[in-house]
N, C-alpha and C. Protein backbone atom coordinates (compact mmCIF):
# COMPACT_ATOMS: atom_id res chain seq x y z
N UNK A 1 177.45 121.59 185.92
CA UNK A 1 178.66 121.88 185.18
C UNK A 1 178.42 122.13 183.70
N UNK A 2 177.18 122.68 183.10
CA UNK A 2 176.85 122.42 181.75
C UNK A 2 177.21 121.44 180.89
N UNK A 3 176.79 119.91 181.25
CA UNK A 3 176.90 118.46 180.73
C UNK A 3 175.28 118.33 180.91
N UNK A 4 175.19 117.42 179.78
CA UNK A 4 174.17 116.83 179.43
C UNK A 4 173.49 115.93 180.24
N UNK A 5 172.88 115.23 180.60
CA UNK A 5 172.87 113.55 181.24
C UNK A 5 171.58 113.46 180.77
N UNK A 6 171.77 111.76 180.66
CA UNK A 6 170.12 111.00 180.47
C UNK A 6 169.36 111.29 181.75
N UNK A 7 168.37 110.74 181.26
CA UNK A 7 167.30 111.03 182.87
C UNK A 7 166.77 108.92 182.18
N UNK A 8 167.10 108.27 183.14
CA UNK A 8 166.71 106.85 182.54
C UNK A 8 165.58 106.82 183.00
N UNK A 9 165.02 105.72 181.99
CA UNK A 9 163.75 105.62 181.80
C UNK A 9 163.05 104.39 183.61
N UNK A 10 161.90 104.98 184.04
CA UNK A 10 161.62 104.31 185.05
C UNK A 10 159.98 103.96 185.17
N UNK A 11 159.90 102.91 184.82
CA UNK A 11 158.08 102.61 184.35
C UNK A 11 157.47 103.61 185.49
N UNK A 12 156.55 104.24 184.84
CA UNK A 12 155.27 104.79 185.62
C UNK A 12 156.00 105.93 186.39
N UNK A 13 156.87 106.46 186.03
CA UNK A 13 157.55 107.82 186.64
C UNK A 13 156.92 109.15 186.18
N UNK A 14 157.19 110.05 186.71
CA UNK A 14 157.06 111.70 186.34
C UNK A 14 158.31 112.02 186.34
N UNK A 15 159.01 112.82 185.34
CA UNK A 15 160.11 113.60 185.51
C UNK A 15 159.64 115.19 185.20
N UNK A 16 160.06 116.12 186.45
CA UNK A 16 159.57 116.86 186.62
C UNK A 16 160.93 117.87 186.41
N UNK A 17 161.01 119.06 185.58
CA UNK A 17 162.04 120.23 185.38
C UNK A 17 161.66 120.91 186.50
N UNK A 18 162.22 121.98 187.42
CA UNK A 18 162.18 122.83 188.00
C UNK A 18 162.54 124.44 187.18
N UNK A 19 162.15 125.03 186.98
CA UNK A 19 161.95 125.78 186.30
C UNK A 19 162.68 127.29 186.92
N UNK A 20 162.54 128.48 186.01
CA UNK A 20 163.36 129.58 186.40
C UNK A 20 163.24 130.18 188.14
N UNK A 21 161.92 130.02 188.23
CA UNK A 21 161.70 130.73 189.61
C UNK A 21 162.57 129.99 190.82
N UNK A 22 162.50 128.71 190.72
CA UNK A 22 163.23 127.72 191.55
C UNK A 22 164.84 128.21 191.94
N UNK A 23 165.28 128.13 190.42
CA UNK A 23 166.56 128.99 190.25
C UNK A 23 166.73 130.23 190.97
N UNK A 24 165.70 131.30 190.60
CA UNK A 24 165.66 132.54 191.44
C UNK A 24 165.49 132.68 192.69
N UNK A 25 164.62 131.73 193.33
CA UNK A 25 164.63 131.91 194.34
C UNK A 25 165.64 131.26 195.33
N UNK A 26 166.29 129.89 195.21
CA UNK A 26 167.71 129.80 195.52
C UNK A 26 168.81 130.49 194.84
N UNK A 27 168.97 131.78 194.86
CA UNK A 27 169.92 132.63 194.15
C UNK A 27 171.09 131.75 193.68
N UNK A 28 170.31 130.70 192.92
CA UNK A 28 171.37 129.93 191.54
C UNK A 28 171.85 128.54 192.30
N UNK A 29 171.37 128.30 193.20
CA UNK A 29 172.02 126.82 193.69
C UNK A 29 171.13 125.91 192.92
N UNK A 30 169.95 125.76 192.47
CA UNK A 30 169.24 124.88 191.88
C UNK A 30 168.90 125.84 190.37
N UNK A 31 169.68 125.02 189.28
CA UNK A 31 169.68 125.14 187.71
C UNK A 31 168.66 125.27 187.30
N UNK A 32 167.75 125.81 186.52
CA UNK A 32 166.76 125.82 185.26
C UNK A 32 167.18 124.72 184.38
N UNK A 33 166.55 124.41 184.10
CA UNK A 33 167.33 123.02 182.93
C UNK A 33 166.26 123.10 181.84
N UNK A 34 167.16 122.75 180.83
CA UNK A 34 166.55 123.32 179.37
C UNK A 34 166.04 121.55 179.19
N UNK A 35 164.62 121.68 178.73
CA UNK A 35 164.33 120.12 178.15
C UNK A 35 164.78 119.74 176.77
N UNK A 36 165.69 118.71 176.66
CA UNK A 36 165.50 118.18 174.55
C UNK A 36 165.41 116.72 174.97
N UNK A 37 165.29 116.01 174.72
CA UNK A 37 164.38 114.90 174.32
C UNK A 37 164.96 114.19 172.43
N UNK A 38 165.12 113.05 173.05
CA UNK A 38 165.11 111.74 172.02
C UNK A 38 164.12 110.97 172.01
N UNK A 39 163.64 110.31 170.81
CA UNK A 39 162.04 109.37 170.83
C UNK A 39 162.69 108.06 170.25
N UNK A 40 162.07 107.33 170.91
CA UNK A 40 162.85 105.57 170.75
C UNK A 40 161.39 105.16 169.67
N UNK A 41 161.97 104.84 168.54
CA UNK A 41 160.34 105.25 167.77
C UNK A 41 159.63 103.62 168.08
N UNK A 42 160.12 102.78 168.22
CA UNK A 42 159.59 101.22 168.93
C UNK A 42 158.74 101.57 170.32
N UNK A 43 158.56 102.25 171.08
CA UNK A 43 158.05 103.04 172.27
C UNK A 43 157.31 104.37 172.49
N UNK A 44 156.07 104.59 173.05
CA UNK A 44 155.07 104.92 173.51
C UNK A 44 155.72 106.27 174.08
N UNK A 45 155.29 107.19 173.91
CA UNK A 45 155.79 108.52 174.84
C UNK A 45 154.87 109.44 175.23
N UNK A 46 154.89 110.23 175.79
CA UNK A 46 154.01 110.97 176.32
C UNK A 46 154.67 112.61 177.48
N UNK A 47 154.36 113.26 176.90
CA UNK A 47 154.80 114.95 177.40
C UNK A 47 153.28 115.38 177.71
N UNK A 48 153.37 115.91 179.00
CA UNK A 48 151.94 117.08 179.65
C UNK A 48 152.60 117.72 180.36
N UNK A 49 153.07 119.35 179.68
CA UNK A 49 153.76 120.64 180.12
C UNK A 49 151.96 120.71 180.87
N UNK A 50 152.58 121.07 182.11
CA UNK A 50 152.19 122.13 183.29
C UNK A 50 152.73 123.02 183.71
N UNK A 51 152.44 124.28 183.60
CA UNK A 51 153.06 125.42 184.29
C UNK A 51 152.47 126.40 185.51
N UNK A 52 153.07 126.25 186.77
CA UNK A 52 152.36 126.93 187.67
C UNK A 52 153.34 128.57 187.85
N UNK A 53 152.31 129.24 188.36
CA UNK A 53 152.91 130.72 188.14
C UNK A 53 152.46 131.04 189.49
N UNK A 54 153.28 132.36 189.78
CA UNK A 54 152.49 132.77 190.97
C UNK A 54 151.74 134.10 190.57
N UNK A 55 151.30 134.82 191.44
CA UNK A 55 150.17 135.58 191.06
C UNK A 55 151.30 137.13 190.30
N UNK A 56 150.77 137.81 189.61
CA UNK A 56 151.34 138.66 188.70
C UNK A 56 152.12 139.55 190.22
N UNK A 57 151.39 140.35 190.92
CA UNK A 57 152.09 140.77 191.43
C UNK A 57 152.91 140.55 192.50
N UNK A 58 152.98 139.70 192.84
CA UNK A 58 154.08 138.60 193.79
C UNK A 58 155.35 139.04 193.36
N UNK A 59 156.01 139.63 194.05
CA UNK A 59 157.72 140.03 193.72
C UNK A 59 158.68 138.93 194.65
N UNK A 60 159.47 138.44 192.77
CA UNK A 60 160.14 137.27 193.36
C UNK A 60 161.40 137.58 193.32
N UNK A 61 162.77 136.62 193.75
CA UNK A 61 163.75 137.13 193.93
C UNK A 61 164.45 136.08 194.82
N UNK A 62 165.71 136.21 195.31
CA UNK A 62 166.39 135.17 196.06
C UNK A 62 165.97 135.44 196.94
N UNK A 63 165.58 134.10 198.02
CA UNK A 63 165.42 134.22 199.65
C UNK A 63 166.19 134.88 200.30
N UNK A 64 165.80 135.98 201.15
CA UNK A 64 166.86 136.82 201.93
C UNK A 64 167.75 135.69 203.14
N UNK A 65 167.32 134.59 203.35
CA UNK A 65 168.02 133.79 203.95
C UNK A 65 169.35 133.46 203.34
N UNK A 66 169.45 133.23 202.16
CA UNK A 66 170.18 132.60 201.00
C UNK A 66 171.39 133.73 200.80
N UNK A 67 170.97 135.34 200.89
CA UNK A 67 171.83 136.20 200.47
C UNK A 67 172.98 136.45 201.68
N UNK A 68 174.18 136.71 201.49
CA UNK A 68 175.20 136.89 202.19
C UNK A 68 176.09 137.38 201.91
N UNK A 69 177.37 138.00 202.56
CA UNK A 69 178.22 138.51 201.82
C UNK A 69 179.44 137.94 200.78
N UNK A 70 179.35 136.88 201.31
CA UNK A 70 180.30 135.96 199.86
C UNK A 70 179.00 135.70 198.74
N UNK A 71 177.91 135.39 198.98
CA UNK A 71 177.00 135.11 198.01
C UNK A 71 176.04 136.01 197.93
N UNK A 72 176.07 137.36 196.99
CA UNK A 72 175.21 138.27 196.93
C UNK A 72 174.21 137.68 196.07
N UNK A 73 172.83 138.50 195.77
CA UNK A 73 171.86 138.20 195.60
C UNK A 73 172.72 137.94 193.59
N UNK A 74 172.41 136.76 192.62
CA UNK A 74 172.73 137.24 191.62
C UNK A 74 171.06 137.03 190.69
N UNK A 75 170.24 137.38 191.08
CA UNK A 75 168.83 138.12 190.23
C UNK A 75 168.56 139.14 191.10
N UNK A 76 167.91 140.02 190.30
CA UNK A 76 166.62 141.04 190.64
C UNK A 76 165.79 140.56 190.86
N UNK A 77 165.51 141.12 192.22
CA UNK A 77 164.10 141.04 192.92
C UNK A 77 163.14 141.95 191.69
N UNK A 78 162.24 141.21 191.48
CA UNK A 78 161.06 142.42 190.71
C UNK A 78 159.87 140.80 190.88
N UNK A 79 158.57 142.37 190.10
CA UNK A 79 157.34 141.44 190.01
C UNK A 79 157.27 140.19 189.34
N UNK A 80 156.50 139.20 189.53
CA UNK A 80 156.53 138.52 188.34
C UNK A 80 156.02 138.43 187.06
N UNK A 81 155.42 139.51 186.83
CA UNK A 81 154.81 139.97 185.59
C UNK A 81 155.18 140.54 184.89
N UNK A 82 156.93 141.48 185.56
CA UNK A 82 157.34 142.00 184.66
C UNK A 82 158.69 141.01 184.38
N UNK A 83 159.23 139.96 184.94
CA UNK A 83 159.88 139.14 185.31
C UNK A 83 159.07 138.24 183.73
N UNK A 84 158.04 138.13 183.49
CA UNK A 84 157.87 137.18 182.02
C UNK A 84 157.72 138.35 181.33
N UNK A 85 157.52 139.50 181.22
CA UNK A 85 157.43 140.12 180.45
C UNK A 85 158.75 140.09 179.25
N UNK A 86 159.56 140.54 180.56
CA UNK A 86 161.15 140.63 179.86
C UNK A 86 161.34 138.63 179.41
N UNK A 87 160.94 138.04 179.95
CA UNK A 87 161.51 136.66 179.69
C UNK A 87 160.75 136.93 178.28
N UNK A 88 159.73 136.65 178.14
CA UNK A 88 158.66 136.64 176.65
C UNK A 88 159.27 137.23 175.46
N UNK A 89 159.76 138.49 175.88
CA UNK A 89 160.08 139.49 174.95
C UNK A 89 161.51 139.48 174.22
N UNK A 90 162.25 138.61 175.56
CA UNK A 90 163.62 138.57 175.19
C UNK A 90 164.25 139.57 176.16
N UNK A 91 163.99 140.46 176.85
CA UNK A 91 164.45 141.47 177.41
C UNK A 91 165.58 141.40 178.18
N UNK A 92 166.59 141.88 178.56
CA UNK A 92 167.67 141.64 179.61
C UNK A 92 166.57 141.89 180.97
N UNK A 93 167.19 140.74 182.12
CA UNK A 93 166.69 140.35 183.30
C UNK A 93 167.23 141.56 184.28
């Protein structure tokens, strides 16, 4: 619903974002979520961005399972290389 929420703190956890492709490929049922972050300055923190990609020319896009006629596809299928290109650049998707 574009609201905020904490993610509470849970000793020895990973909190893991799911990222644009996730989004794309459930044609929008699962969000991209933007990270911001507060630092409790009494406490220890720690961030290790990993990013997995798939191979440049892999053309991604919503699962044709997913597409239907009340729920049309809402991304373009294209490569994924040109898919960061335009992300990098700023480009319309």
């Amino acid at each position: 619903g574009g609201d905020w929420f904490e993610a509470k703190y849970i000793p020895n956890a990973l909190i893991i974002h799911i990222g644009d492709q996730i989004e794309i490929l459930s044609n929008g049922k699962y969000k991209a979520v933007l990270h911001r972050t507060t630092v409790a300055k009494d406490k220890a923190r720690m961030s290790w961005p990993v990013f997995l990609e798939p191979p440049g020319e892999l053309v991604v896009g919503p699962l044709p399972h997913l597409i239907k006629k009340d729920n049309p596809p809402k991304f373009k299928a294209k490569k994924f290389e040109d898919y960061m290109y335009c992300k990098l650049n700023r480009l319309p998707q």
